[in-house]
N, C-alpha and C. Protein backbone atom coordinates (compact mmCIF):
# COMPACT_ATOMS: atom_id res chain seq x y z
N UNK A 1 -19.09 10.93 9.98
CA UNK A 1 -18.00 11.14 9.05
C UNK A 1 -18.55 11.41 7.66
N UNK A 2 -18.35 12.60 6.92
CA UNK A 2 -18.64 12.70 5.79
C UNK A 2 -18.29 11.40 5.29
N UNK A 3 -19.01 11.36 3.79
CA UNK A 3 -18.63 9.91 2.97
C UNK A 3 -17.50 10.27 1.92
N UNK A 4 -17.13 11.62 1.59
CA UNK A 4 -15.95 12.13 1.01
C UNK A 4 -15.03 11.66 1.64
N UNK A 5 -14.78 11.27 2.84
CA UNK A 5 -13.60 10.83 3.30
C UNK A 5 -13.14 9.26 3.73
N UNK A 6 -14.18 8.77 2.59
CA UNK A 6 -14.47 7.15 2.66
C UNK A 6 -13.94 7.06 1.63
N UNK A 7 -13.83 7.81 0.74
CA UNK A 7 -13.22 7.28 -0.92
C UNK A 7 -12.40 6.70 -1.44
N UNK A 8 -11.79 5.90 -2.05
CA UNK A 8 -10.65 5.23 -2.26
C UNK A 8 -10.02 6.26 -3.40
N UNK A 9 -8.88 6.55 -3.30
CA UNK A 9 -8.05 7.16 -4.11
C UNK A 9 -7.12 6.23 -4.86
N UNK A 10 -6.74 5.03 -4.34
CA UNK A 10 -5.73 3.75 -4.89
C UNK A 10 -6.20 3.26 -6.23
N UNK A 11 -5.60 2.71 -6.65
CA UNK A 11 -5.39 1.26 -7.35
C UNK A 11 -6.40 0.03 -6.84
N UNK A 12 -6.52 -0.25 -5.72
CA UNK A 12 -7.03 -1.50 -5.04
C UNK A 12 -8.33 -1.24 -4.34
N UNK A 13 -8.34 0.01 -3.46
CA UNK A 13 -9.38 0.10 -2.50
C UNK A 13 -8.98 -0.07 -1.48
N UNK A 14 -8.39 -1.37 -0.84
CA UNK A 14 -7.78 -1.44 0.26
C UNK A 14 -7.30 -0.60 0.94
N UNK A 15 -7.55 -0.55 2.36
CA UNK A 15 -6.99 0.22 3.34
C UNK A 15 -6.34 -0.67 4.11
N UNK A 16 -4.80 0.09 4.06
CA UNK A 16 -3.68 -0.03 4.87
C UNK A 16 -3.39 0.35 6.17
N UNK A 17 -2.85 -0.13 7.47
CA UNK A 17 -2.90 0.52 8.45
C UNK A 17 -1.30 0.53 8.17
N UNK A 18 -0.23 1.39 7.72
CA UNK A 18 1.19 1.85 8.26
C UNK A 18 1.55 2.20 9.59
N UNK A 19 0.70 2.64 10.12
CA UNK A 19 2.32 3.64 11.36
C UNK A 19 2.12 1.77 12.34
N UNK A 20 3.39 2.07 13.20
CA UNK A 20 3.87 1.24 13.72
C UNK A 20 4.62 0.19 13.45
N UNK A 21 5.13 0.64 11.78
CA UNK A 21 6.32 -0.12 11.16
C UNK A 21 7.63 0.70 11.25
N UNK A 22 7.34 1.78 11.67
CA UNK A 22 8.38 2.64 12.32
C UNK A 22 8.90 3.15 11.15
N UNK A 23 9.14 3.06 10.13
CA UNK A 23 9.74 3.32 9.12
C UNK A 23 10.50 2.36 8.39
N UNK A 24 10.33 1.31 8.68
CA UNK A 24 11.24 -0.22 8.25
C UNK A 24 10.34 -0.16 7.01
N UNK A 25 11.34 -0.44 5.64
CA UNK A 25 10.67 -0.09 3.75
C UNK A 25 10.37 -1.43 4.26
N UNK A 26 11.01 -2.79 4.82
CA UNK A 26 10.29 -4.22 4.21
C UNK A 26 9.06 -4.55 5.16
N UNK A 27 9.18 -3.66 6.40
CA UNK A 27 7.92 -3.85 7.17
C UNK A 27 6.32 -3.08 6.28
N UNK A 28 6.95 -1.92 5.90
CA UNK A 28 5.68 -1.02 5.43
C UNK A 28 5.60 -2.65 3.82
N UNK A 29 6.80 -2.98 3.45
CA UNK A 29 6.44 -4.03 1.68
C UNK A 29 5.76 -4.62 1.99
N UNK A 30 5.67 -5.39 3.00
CA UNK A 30 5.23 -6.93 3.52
C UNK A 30 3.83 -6.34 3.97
N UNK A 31 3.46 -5.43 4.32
CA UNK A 31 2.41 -5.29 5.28
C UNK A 31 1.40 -5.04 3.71
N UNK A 32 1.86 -4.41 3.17
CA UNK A 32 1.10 -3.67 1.98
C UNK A 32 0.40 -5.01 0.42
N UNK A 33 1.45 -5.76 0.84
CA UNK A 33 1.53 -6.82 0.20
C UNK A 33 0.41 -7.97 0.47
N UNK A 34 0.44 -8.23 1.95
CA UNK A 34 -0.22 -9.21 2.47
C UNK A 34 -1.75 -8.63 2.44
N UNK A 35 -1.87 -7.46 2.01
CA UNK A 35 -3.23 -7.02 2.35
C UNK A 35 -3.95 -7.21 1.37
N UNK A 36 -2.98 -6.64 -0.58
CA UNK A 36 -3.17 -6.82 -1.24
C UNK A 36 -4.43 -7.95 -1.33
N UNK A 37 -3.17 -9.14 -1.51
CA UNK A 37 -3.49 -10.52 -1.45
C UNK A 37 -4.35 -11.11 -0.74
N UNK A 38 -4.49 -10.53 0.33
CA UNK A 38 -5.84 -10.87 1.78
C UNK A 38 -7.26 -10.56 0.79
N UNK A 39 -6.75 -9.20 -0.08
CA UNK A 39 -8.01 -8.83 -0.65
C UNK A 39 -8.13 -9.46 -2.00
N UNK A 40 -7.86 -10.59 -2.33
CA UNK A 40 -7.79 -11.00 -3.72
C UNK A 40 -7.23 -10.32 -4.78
N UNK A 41 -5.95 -9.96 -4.86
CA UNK A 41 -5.62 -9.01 -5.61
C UNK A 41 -4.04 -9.18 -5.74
N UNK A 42 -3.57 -10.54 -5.92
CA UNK A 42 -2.53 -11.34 -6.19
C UNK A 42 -1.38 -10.36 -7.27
N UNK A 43 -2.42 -10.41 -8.78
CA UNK A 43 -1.61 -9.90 -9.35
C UNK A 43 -1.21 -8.21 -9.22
N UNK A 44 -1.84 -7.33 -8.50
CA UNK A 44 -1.58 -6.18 -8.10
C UNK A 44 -0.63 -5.95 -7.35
N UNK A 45 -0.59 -6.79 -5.95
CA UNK A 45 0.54 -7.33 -4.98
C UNK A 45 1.45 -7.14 -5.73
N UNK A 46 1.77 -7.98 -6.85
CA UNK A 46 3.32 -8.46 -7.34
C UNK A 46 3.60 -7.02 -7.96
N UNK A 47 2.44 -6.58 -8.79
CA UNK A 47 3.06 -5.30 -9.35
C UNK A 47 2.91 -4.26 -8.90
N UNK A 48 2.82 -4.32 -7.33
CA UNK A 48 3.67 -3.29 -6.63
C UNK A 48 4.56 -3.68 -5.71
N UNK A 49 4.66 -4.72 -5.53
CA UNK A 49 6.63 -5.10 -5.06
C UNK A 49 7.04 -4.59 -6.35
N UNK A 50 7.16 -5.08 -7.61
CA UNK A 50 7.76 -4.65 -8.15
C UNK A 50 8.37 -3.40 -8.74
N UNK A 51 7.37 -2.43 -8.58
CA UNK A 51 7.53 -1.18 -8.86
C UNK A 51 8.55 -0.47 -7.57
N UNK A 52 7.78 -0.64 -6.28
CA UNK A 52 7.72 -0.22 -4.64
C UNK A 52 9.66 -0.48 -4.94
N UNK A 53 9.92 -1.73 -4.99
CA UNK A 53 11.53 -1.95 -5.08
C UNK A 53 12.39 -1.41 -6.28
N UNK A 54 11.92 -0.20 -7.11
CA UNK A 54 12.60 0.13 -7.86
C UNK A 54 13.68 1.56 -7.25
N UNK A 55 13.18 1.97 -6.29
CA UNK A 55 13.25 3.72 -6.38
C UNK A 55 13.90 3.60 -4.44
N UNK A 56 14.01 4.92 -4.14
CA UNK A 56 14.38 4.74 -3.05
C UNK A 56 13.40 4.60 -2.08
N UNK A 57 13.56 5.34 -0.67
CA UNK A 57 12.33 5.05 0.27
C UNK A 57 11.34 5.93 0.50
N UNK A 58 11.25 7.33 -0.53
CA UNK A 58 10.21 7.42 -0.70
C UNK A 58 9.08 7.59 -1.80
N UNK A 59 9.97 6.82 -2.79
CA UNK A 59 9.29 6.55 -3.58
C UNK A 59 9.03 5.08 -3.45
N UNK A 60 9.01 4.09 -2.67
CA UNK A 60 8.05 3.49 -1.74
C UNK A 60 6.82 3.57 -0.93
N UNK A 61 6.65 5.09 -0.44
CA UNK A 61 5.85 5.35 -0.02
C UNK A 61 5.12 5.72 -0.84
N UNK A 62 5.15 6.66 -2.03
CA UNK A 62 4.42 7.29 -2.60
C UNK A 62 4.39 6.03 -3.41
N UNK A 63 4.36 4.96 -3.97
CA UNK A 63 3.56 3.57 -4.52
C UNK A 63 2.41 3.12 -3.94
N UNK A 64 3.15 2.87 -2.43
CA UNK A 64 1.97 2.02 -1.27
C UNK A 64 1.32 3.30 -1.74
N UNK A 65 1.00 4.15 -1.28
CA UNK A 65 -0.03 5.65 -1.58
C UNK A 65 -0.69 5.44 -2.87
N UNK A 66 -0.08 5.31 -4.07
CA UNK A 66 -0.47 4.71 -4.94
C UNK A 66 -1.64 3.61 -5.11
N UNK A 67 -1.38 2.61 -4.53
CA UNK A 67 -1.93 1.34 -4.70
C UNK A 67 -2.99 0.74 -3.55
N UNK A 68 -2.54 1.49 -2.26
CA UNK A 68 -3.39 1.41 -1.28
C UNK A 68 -3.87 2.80 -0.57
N UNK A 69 -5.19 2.36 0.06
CA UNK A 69 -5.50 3.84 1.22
C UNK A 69 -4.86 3.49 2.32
N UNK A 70 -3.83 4.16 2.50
CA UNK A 70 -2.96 4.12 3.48
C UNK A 70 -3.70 5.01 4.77
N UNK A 71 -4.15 4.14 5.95
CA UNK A 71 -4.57 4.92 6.99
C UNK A 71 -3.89 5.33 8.42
């Protein structure tokens, strides 16, 4: 695998695994959240619930995208 495609583009670094939340916004919150925090990164967590719950559902996605490498 090239290493270009190792890069973190986020906020955090963290990589997210999404699919298999089917599209449920509090399954993809919670999942994105707990990872955060798994990765020491408490106060980032909060300020992206907070943002993530401003907008509709896909500007949810494009946060988590934001904040995590969503894989």
């Amino acid at each position: 695998m090239p290493e270009e495609e190792n890069k973190s583009t986020s906020k955090s670094g963290v990589r997210v695994k999404l699919t298999g939340t089917d599209g449920n916004a509090f399954a993809i919150l919670a999942r994105v959240r707990r990872e955060l925090i798994r990765a020491g990164q408490p106060k980032l967590a909060k300020e992206f619930m907070d943002e993530a719950t401003t907008g509709t559902y896909e500007h949810l996605l494009a946060t988590a995208m934001e904040y995590v490498d969503v894989i």
